[in-house]
C-alpha atoms as a PDB file:
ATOM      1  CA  UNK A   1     -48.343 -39.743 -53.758  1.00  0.00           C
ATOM      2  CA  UNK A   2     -47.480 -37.305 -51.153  1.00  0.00           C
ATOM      3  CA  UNK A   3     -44.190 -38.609 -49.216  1.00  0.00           C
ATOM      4  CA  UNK A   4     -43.190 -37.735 -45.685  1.00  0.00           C
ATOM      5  CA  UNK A   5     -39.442 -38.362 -46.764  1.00  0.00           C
ATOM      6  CA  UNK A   6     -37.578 -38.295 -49.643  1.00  0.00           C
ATOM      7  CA  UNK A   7     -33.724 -39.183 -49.696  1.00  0.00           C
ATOM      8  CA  UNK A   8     -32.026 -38.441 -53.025  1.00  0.00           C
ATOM      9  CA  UNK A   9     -28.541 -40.150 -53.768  1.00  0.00           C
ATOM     10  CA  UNK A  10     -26.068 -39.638 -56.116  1.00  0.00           C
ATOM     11  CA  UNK A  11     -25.338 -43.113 -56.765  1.00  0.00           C
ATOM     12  CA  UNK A  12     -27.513 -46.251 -56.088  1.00  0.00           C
ATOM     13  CA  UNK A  13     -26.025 -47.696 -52.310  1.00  0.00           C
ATOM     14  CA  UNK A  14     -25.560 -44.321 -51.106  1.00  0.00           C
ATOM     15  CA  UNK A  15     -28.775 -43.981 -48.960  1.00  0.00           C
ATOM     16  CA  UNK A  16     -28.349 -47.987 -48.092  1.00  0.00           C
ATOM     17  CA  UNK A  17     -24.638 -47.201 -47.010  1.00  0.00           C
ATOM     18  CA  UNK A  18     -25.561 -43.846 -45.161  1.00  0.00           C
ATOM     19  CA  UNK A  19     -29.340 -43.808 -43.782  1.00  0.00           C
ATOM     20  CA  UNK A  20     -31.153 -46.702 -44.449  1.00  0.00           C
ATOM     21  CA  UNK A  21     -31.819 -47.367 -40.678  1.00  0.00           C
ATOM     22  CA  UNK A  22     -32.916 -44.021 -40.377  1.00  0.00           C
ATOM     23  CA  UNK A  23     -35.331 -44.822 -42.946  1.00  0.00           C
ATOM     24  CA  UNK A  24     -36.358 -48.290 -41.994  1.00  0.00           C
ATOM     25  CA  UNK A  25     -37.130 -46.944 -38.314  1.00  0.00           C
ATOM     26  CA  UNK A  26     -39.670 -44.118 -39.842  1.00  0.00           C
ATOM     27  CA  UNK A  27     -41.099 -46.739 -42.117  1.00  0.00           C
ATOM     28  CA  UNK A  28     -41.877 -48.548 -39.494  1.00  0.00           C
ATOM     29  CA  UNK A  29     -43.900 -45.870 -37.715  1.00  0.00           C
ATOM     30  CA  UNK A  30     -46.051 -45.388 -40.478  1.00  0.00           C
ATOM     31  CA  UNK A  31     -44.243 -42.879 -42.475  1.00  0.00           C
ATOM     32  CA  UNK A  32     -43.948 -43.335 -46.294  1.00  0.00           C
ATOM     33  CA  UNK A  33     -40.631 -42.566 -47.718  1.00  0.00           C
ATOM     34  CA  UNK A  34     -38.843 -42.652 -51.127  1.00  0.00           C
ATOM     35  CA  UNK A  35     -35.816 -42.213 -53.038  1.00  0.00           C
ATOM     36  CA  UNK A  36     -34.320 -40.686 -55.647  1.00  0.00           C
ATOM     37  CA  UNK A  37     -31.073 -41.550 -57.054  1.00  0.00           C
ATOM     38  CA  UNK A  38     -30.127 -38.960 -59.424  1.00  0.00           C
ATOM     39  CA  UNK A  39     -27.120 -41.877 -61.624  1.00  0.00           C
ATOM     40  CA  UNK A  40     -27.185 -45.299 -62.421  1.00  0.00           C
ATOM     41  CA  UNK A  41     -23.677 -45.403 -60.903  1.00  0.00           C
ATOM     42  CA  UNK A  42     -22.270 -46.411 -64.347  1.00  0.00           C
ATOM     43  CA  UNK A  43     -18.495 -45.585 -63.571  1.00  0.00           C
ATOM     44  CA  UNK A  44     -18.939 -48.141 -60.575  1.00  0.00           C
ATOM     45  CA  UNK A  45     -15.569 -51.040 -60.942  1.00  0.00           C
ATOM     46  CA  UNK A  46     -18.039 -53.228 -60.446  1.00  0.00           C
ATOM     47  CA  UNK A  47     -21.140 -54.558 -61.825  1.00  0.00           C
ATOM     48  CA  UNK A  48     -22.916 -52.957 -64.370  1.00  0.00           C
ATOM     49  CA  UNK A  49     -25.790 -49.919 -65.101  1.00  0.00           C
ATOM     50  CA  UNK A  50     -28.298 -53.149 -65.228  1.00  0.00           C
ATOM     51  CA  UNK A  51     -27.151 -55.136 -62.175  1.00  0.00           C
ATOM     52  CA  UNK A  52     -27.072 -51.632 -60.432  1.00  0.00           C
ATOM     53  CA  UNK A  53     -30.974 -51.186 -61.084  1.00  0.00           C
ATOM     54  CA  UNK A  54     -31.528 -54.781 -59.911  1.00  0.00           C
ATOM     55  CA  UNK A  55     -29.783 -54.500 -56.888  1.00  0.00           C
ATOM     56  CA  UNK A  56     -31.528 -51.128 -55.748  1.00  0.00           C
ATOM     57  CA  UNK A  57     -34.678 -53.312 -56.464  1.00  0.00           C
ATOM     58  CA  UNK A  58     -33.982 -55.670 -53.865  1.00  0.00           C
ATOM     59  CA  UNK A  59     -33.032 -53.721 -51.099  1.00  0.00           C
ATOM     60  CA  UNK A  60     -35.617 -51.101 -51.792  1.00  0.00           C
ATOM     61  CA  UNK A  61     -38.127 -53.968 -51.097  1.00  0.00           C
ATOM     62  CA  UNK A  62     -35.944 -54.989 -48.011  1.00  0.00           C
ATOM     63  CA  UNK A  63     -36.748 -51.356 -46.561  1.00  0.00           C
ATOM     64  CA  UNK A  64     -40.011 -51.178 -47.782  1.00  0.00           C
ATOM     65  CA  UNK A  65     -40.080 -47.869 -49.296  1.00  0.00           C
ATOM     66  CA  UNK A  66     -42.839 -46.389 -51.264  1.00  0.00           C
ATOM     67  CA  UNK A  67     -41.077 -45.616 -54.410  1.00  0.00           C
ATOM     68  CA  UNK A  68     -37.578 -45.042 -56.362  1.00  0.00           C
ATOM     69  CA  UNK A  69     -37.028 -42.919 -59.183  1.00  0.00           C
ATOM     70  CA  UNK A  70     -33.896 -42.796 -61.130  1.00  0.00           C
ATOM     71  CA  UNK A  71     -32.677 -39.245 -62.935  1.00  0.00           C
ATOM     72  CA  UNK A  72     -30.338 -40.614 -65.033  1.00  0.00           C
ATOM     73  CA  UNK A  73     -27.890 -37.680 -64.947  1.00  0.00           C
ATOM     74  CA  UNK A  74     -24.203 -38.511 -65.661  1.00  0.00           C
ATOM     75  CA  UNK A  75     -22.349 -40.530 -63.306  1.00  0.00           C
ATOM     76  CA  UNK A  76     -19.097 -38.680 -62.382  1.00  0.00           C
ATOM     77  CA  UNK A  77     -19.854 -36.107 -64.755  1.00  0.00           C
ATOM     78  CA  UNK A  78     -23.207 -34.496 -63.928  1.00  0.00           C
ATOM     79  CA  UNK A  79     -23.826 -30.276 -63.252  1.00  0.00           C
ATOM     80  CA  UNK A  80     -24.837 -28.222 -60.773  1.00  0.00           C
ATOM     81  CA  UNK A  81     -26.939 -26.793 -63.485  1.00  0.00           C
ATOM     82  CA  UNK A  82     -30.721 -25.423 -64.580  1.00  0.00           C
ATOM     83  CA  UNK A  83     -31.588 -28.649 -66.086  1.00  0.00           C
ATOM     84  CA  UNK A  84     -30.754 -30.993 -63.483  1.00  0.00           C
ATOM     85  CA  UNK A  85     -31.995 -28.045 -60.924  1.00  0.00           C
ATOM     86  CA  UNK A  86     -35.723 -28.857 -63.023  1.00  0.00           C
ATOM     87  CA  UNK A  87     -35.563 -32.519 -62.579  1.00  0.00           C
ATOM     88  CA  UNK A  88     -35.004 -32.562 -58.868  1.00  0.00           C
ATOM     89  CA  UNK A  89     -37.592 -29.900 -58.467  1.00  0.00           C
ATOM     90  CA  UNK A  90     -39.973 -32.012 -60.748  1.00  0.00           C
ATOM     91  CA  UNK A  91     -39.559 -35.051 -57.996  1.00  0.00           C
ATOM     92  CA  UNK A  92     -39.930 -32.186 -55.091  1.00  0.00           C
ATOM     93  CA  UNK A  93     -43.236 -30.780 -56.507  1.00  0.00           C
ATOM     94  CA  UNK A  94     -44.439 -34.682 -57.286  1.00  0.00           C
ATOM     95  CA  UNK A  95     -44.047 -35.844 -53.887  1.00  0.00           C
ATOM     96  CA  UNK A  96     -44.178 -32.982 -51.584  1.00  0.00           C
ATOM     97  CA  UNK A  97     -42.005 -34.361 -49.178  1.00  0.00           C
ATOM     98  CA  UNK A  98     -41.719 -33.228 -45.677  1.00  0.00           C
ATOM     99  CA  UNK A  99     -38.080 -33.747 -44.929  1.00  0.00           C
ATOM    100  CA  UNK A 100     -35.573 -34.083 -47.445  1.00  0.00           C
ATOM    101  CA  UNK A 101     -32.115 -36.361 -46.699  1.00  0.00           C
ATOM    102  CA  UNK A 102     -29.329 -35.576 -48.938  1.00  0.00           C
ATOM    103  CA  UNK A 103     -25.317 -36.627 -49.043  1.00  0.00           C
ATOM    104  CA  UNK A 104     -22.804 -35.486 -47.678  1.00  0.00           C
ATOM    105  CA  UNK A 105     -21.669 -31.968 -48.132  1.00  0.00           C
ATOM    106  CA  UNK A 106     -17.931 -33.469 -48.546  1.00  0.00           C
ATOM    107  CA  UNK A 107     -16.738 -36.431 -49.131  1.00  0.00           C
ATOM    108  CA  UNK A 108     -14.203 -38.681 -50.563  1.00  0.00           C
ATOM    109  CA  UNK A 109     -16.245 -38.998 -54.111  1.00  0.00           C
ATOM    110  CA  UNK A 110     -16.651 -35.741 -55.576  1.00  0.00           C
ATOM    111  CA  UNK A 111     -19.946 -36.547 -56.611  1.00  0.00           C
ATOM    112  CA  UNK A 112     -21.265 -36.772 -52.798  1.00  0.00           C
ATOM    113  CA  UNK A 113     -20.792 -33.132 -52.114  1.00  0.00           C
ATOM    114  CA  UNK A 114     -21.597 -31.648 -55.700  1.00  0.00           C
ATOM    115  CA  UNK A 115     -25.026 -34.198 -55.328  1.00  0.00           C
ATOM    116  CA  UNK A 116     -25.429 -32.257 -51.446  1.00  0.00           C
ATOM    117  CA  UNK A 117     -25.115 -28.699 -53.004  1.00  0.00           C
ATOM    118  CA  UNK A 118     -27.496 -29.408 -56.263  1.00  0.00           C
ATOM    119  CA  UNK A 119     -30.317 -30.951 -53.671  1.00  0.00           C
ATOM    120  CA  UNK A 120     -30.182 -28.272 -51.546  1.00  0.00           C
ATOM    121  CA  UNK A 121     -30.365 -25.515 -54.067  1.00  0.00           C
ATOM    122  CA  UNK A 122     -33.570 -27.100 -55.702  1.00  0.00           C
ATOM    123  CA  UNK A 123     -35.415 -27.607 -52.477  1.00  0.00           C
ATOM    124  CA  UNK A 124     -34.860 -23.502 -52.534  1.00  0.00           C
ATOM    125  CA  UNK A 125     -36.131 -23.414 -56.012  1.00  0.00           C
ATOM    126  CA  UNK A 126     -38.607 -25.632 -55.390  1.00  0.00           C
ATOM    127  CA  UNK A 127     -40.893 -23.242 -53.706  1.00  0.00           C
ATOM    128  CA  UNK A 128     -40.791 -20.563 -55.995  1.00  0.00           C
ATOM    129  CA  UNK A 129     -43.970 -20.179 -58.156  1.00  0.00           C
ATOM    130  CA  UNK A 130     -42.223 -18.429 -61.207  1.00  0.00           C
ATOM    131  CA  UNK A 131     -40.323 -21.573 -62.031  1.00  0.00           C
ATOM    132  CA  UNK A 132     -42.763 -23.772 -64.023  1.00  0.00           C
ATOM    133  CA  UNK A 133     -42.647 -27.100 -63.939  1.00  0.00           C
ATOM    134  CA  UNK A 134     -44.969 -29.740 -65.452  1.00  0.00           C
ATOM    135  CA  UNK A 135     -45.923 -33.990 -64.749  1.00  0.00           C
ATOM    136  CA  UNK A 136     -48.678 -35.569 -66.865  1.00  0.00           C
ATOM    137  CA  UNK A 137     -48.986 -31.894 -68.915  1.00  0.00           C
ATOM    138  CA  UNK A 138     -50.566 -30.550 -66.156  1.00  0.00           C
ATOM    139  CA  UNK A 139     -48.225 -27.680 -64.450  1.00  0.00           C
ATOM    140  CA  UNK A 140     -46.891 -28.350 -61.209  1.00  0.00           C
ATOM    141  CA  UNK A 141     -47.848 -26.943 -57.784  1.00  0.00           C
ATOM    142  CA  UNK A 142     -44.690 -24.994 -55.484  1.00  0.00           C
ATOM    143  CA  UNK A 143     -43.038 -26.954 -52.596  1.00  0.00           C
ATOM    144  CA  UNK A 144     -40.159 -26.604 -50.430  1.00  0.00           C
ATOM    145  CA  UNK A 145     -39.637 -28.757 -48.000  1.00  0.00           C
ATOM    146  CA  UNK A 146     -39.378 -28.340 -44.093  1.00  0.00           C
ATOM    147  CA  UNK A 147     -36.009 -29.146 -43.625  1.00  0.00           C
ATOM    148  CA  UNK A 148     -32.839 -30.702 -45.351  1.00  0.00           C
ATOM    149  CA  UNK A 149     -30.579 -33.192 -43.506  1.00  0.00           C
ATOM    150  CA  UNK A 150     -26.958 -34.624 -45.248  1.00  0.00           C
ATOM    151  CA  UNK A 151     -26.264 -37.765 -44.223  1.00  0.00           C
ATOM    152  CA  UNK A 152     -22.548 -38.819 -43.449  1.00  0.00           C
ATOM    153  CA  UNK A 153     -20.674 -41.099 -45.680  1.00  0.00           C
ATOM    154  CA  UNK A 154     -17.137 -42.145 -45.873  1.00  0.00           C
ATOM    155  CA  UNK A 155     -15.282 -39.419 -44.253  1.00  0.00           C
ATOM    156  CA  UNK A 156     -15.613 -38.347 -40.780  1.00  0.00           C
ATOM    157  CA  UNK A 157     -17.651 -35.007 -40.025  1.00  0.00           C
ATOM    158  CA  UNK A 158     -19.024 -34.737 -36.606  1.00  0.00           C
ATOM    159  CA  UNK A 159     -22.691 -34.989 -36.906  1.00  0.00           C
ATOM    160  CA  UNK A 160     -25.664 -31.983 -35.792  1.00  0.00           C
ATOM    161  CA  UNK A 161     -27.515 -34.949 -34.335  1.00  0.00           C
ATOM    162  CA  UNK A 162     -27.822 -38.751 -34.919  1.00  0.00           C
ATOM    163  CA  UNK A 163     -30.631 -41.146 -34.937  1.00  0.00           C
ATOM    164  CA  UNK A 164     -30.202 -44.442 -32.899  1.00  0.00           C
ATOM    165  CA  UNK A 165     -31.108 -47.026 -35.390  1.00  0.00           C
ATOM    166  CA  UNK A 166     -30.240 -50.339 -33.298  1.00  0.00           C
ATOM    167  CA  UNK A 167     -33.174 -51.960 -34.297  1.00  0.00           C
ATOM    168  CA  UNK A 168     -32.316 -52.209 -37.801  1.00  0.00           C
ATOM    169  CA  UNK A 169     -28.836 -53.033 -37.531  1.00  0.00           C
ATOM    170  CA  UNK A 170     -29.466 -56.368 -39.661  1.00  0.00           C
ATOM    171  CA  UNK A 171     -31.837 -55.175 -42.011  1.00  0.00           C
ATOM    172  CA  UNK A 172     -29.375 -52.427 -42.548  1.00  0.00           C
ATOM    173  CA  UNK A 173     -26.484 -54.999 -43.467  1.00  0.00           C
ATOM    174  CA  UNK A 174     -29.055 -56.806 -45.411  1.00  0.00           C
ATOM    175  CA  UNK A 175     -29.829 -53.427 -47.942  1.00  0.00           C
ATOM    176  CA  UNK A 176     -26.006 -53.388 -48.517  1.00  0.00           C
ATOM    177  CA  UNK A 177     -25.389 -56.833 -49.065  1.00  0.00           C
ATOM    178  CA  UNK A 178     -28.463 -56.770 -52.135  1.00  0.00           C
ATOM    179  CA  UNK A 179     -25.435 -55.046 -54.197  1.00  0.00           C
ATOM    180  CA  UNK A 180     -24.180 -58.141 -54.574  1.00  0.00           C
ATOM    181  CA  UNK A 181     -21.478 -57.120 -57.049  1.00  0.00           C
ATOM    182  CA  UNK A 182     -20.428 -54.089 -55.207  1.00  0.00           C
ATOM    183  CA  UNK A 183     -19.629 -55.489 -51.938  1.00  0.00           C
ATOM    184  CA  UNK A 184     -17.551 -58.446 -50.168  1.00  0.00           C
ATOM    185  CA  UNK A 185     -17.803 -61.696 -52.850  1.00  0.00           C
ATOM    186  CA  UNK A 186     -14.992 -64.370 -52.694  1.00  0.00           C
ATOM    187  CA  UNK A 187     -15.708 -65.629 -55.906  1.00  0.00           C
ATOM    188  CA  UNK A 188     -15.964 -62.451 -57.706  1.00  0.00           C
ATOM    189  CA  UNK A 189     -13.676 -62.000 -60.877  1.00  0.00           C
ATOM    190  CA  UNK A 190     -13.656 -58.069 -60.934  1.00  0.00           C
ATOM    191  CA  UNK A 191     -11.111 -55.594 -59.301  1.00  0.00           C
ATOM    192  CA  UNK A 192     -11.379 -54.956 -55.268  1.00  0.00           C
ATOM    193  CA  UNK A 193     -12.231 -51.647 -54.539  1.00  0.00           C
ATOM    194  CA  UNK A 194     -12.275 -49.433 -51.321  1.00  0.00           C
ATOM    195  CA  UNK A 195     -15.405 -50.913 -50.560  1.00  0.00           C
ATOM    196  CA  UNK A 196     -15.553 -54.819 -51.347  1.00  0.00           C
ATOM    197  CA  UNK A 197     -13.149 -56.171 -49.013  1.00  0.00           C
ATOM    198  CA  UNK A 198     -14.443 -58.333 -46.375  1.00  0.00           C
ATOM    199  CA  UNK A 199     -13.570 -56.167 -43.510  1.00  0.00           C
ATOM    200  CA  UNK A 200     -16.076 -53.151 -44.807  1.00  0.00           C
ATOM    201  CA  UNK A 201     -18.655 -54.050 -42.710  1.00  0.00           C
ATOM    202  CA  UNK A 202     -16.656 -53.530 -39.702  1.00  0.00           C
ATOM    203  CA  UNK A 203     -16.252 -50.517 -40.885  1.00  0.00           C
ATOM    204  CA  UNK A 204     -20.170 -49.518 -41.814  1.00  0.00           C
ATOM    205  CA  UNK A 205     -20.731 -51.022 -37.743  1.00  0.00           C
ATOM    206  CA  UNK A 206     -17.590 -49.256 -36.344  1.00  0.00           C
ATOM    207  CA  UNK A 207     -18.676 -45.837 -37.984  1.00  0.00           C
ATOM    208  CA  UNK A 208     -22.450 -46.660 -36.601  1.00  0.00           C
ATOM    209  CA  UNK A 209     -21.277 -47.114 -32.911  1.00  0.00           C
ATOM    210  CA  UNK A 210     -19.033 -44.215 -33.176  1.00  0.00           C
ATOM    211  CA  UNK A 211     -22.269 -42.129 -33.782  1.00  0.00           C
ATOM    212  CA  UNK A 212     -24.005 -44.468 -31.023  1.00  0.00           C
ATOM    213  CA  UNK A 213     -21.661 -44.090 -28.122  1.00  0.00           C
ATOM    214  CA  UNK A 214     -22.273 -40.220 -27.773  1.00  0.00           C
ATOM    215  CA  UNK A 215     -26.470 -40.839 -26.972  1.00  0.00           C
ATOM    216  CA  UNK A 216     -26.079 -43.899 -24.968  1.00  0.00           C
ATOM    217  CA  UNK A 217     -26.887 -46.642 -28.027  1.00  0.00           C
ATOM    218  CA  UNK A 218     -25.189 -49.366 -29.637  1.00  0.00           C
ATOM    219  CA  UNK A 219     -25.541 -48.178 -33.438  1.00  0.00           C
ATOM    220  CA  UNK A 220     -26.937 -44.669 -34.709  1.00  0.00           C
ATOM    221  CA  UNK A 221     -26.173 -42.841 -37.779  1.00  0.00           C
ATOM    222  CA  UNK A 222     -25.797 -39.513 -38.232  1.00  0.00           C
ATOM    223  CA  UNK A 223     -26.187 -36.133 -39.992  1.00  0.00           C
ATOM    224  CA  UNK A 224     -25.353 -32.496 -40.377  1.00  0.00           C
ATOM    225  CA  UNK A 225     -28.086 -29.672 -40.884  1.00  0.00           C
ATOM    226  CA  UNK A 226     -28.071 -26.643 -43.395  1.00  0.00           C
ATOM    227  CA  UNK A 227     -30.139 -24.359 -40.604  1.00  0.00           C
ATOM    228  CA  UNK A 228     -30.676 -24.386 -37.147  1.00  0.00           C
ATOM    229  CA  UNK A 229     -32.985 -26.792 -35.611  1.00  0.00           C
ATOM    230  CA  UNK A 230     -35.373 -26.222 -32.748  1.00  0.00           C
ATOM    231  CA  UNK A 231     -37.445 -27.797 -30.013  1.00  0.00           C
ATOM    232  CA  UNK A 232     -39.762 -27.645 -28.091  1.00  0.00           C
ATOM    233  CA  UNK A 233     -38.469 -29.234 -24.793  1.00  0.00           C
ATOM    234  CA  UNK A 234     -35.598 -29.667 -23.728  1.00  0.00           C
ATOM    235  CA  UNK A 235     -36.237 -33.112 -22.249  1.00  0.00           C
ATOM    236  CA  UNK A 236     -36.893 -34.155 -25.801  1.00  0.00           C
ATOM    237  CA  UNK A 237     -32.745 -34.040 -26.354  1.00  0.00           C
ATOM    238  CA  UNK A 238     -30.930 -37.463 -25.658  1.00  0.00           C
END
């Protein structure tokens, strides 16, 4: 299954958190898109490995994206290494994405940037033919993508360019909200965390009109680039 996009996370509710509008919107023109979280988020305070898988799940159907895979690497503790290099490039050569989206290249959780920098090095790898991969036993065909784009998570960074994602605003909230044991429950035994207090979503909105205000919408989100981007006109810039 060839993909046009393919967003890899570190943790499960990253890409929901970060791009999921930016998704949703090329979904609905048509594009197919998938992700690839590369833990289980097993360190999370909350919830479990197994509620983690059935929560990504349910918001992956509220998107509609084509697939998810999860790596499995180590949750807090995973490498910027060969063999983790291999399975990213295994997903890369399966899927032949287009565009990549990646985390952040900093962030408050270490694994955010470290995730950013191990992406970006095996869409490099990627396209060279004397690394071998294989899927099914049958060896694996080069690709590196066009482009790689890091989304922006907790902390500020001033974004290359945003994408105004107003439409999806609510299905947006909706993906989040699926992690049911992650986010905002009143009736929830287990320890609040930076991120389950009721007032969080003011935050995900706040940070999504901050990116908005700048090109003249009400919610956007944005990103940074690894290269320069072009264009062809420039009446296509907002």
């Amino acid at each position: 299954m060839k993909l046009d996009i393919l967003a890899f996370a570190a943790h499960p509710d990253d890409v929901e958190l970060s791009c999921s509008g930016t998704l949703m919107k090329h979904i609905a023109a048509g594009k197919r898109v998938g992700i690839v979280d590369l833990t289980e988020g097993e360190l999370g305070s909350r919830g479990t490995a197994e509620t983690r898988y059935s929560e990504a799940m349910e918001a992956s159907q509220i998107m509609g994206v084509d697939i998810r895979v999860n790596l499995r690497m180590a949750d807090g503790f995973f490498e910027i290494n060969e063999k983790n290099k291999l399975l990213i490039i295994e997903q890369l050569r399966k899927f032949q994405p287009e565009l990549v989206l990646a985390n952040a290249v900093s962030d408050r959780h270490p694994d955010h940037g470290k995730a950013a920098k191990l992406v970006s090095e095996a869409c490099f790898l990627s396209g060279l033919r004397r690394i071998e991969t294989y899927y099914d036993g049958l060896q694996q065909t080069t690709h590196r993508p066009k482009a790689v784009y890091n989304y922006i998570q907790d902390n500020f960074i001033k974004p290359d360019f945003s994408v105004d994602v107003t439409d999806f605003i609510d299905r947006k909230i909706e993906c989040i909200r699926a992690y049911k044991t992650q986010f905002y429950d009143p009736n929830s035994p287990e320890p609040e965390t930076p991120i389950s207090g009721k007032e969080f979503f003011d935050f995900v909105k706040g940070r999504m009109m901050q990116y908005g205000r700048p090109i003249g919408v009400e919610y956007a989100e944005g990103f940074t680039v690894q290269r320069e981007i072009g264009i062809k006109d420039l009446f296509d810039l907002k």
